[in-house]
Protein backbone atom coordinates (compact mmCIF):
# COMPACT_ATOMS: atom_id res chain seq x y z
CA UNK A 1 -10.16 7.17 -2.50
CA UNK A 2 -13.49 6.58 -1.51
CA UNK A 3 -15.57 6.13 1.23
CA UNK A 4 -18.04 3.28 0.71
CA UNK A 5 -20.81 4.57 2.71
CA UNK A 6 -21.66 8.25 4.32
CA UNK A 7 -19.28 8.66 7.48
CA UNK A 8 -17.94 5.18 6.59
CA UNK A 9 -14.19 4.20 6.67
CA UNK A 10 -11.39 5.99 4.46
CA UNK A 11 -10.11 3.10 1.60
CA UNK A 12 -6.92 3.56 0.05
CA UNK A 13 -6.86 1.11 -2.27
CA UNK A 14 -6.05 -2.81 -2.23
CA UNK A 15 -2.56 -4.47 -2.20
CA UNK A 16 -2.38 -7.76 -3.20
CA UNK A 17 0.03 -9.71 -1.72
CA UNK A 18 2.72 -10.95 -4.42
CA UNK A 19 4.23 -14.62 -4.87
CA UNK A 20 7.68 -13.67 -3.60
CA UNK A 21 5.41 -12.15 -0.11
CA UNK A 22 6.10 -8.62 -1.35
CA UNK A 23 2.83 -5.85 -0.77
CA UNK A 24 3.23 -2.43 -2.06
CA UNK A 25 1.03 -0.11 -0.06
CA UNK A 26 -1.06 2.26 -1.47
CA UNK A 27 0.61 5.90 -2.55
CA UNK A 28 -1.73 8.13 -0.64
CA UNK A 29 -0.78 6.12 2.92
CA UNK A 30 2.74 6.08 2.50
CA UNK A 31 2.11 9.71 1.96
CA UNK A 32 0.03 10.35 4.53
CA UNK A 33 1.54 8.26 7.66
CA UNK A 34 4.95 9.40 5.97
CA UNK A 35 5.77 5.36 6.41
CA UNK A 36 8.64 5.91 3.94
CA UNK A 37 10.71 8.48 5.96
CA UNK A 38 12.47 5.76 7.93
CA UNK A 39 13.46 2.09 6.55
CA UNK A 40 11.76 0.70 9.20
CA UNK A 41 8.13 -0.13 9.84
CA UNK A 42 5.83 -1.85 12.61
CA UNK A 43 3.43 -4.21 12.03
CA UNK A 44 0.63 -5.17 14.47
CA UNK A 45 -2.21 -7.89 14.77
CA UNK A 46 -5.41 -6.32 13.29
CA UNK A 47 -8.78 -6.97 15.00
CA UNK A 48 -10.63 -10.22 15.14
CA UNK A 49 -13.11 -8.33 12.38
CA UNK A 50 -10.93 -7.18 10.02
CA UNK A 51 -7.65 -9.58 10.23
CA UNK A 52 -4.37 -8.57 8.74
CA UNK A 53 -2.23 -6.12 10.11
CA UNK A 54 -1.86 -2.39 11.28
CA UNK A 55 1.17 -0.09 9.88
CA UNK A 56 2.59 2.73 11.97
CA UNK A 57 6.09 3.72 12.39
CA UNK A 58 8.28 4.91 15.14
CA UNK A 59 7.43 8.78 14.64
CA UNK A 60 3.98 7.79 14.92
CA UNK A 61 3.40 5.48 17.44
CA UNK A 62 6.17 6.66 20.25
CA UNK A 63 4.73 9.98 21.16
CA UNK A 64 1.10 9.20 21.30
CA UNK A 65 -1.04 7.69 23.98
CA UNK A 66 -0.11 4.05 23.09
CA UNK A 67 4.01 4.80 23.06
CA UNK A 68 3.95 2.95 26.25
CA UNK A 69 3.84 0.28 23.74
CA UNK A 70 7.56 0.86 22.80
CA UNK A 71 8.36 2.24 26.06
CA UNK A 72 7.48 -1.33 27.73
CA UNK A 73 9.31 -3.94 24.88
CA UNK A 74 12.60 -1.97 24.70
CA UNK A 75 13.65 -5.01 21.87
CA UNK A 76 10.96 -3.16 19.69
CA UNK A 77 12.13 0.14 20.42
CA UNK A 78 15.89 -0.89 19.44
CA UNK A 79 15.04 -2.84 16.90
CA UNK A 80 16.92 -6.15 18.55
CA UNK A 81 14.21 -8.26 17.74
CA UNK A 82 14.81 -9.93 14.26
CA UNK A 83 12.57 -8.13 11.36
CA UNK A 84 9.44 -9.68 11.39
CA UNK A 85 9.51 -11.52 14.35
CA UNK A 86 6.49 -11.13 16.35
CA UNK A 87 6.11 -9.71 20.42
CA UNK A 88 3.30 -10.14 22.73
CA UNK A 89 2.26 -6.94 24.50
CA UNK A 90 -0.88 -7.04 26.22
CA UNK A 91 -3.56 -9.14 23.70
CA UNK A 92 -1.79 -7.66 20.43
CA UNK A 93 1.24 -8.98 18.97
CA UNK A 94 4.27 -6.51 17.31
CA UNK A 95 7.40 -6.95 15.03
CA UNK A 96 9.23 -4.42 12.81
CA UNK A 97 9.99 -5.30 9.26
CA UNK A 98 11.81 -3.24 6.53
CA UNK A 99 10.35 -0.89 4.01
CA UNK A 100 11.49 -0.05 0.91
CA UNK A 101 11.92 3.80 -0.35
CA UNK A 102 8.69 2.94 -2.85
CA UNK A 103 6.57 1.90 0.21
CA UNK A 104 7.22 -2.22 -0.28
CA UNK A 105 7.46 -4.74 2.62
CA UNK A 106 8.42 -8.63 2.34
CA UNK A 107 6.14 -11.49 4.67
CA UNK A 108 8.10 -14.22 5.60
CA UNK A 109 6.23 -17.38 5.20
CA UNK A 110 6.52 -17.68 9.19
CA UNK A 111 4.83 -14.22 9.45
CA UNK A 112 2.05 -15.28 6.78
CA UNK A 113 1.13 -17.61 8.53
CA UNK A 114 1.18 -16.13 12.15
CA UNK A 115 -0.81 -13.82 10.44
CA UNK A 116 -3.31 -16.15 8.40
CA UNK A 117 -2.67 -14.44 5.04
CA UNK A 118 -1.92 -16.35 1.59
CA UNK A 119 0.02 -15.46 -1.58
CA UNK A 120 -2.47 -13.54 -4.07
CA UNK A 121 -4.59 -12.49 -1.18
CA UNK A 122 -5.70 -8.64 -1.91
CA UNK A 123 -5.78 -6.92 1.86
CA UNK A 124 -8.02 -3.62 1.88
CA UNK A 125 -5.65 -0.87 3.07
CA UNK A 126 -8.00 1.38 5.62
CA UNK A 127 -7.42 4.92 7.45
CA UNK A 128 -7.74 3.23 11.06
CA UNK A 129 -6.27 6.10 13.38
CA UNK A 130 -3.78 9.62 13.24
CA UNK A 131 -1.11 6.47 14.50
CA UNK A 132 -1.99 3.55 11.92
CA UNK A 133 -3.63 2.35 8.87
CA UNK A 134 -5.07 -1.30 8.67
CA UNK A 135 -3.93 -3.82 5.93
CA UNK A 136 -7.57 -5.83 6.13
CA UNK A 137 -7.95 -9.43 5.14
CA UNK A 138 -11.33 -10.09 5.89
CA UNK A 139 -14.62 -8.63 7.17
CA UNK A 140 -17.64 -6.37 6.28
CA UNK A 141 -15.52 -3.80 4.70
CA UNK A 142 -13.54 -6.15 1.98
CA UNK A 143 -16.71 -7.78 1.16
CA UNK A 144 -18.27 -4.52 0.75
CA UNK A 145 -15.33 -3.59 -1.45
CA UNK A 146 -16.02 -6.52 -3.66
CA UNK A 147 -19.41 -4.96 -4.86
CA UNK A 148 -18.39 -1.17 -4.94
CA UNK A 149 -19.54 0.35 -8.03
CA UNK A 150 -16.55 2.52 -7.76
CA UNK A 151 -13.29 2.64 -8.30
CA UNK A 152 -10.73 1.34 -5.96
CA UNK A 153 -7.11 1.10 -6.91
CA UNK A 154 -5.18 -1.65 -6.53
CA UNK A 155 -1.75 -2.14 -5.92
C-alpha cells in the first residue's frame, strides 16, 4: 500500500461504507493490528482533520500508555456499555462494536450520525499509531487520495 508522499502516512486502502452500514477493513490492517483475534473492537472519534474513527482493540490499547483509557470507564473495559454506544473520556468519545472473523463491522444509523458519516461514503483507512489505525472521512489525505496516480485498493 502506498505512501502518497516521501515520509508521508501509510494507506491501506479505502472501505466504502455499504447500504446496510457494513465496512470491511482493509486485509493488511486486520492483519497487522490483529483486529480479528477477538470479536470485539473499539472505535474512537478521529481528529477534527481527518474525521471518522480510530480502530484498536483490547490487546492493543490496555497495555500501552493510553490504557488508562479502559482503566478509567470500567463499562468499556467490560463491555457493559451496549455495542456502539458512545463514552466521553476526556475530549474523545469511545464505544465497542462487533467484528466479524473477515474483518466487517455494522454502523448503526445513531452511530453514523454521531459520527457524521453517510451510506456510500469511502473512509481512507491510515496507519495512525503501534495502538490504532484511522478510518478517515475527510481531510488533506482523502483528497490527496482522490488524485493518486497509483493504486489504492478498495474495499
Amino acid at each position: 500500500m502506498p505512501q502518497m508522499n516521501k515520509g508521508g502516512k501509510f494507506i491501506f486502502g479505502k472501505s466504502t461504507i455499504r447500504l446496510d452500514g457494513t465496512i470491511q477493513f482493509p486485509t493488511q490492517a486486520i492483519e497487522e493490528y490483529k483486529i480479528t483475534n477477538d470479536d470485539k473492537i473499539y472505535l474512537f472519534t478521529g481528529s477534527k482533520r481527518t474525521g471518522g474513527f480510530c480502530v484498536t482493540t483490547k490487546k492493543l490499547l490496555y497495555p500501552s500508555k493510553l490504557g488508562h483509557i479502559l482503566q478509567d470507564t470500567p463499562s468499556l473495559l467490560e463491555y457493559t456499555t451496549n455495542s456502539g454506544e458512545f463514552v466521553k473520556y476526556k475530549g474523545r468519545w469511545y464505544c465497542w462494536v462487533n467484528i466479524s472473523p473477515d474483518g466487517k463491522i455494522k454502523l448503526t444509523e445513531e452511530m453514523m450520525k454521531f459520527l457524521d458519516l453517510q451510506i456510500g461514503m469511502e473512509l481512507l483507512s491510515i496507519r495512525s499509531s503501534d495502538i490504532a489505525f484511522t478510518m478517515g472521512a475527510k481531510g488533506p489525505l482523502l483528497e490527496k487520495s482522490l488524485n493518486y496516480k497509483g493504486e489504492i485498493p478498495i474495499f
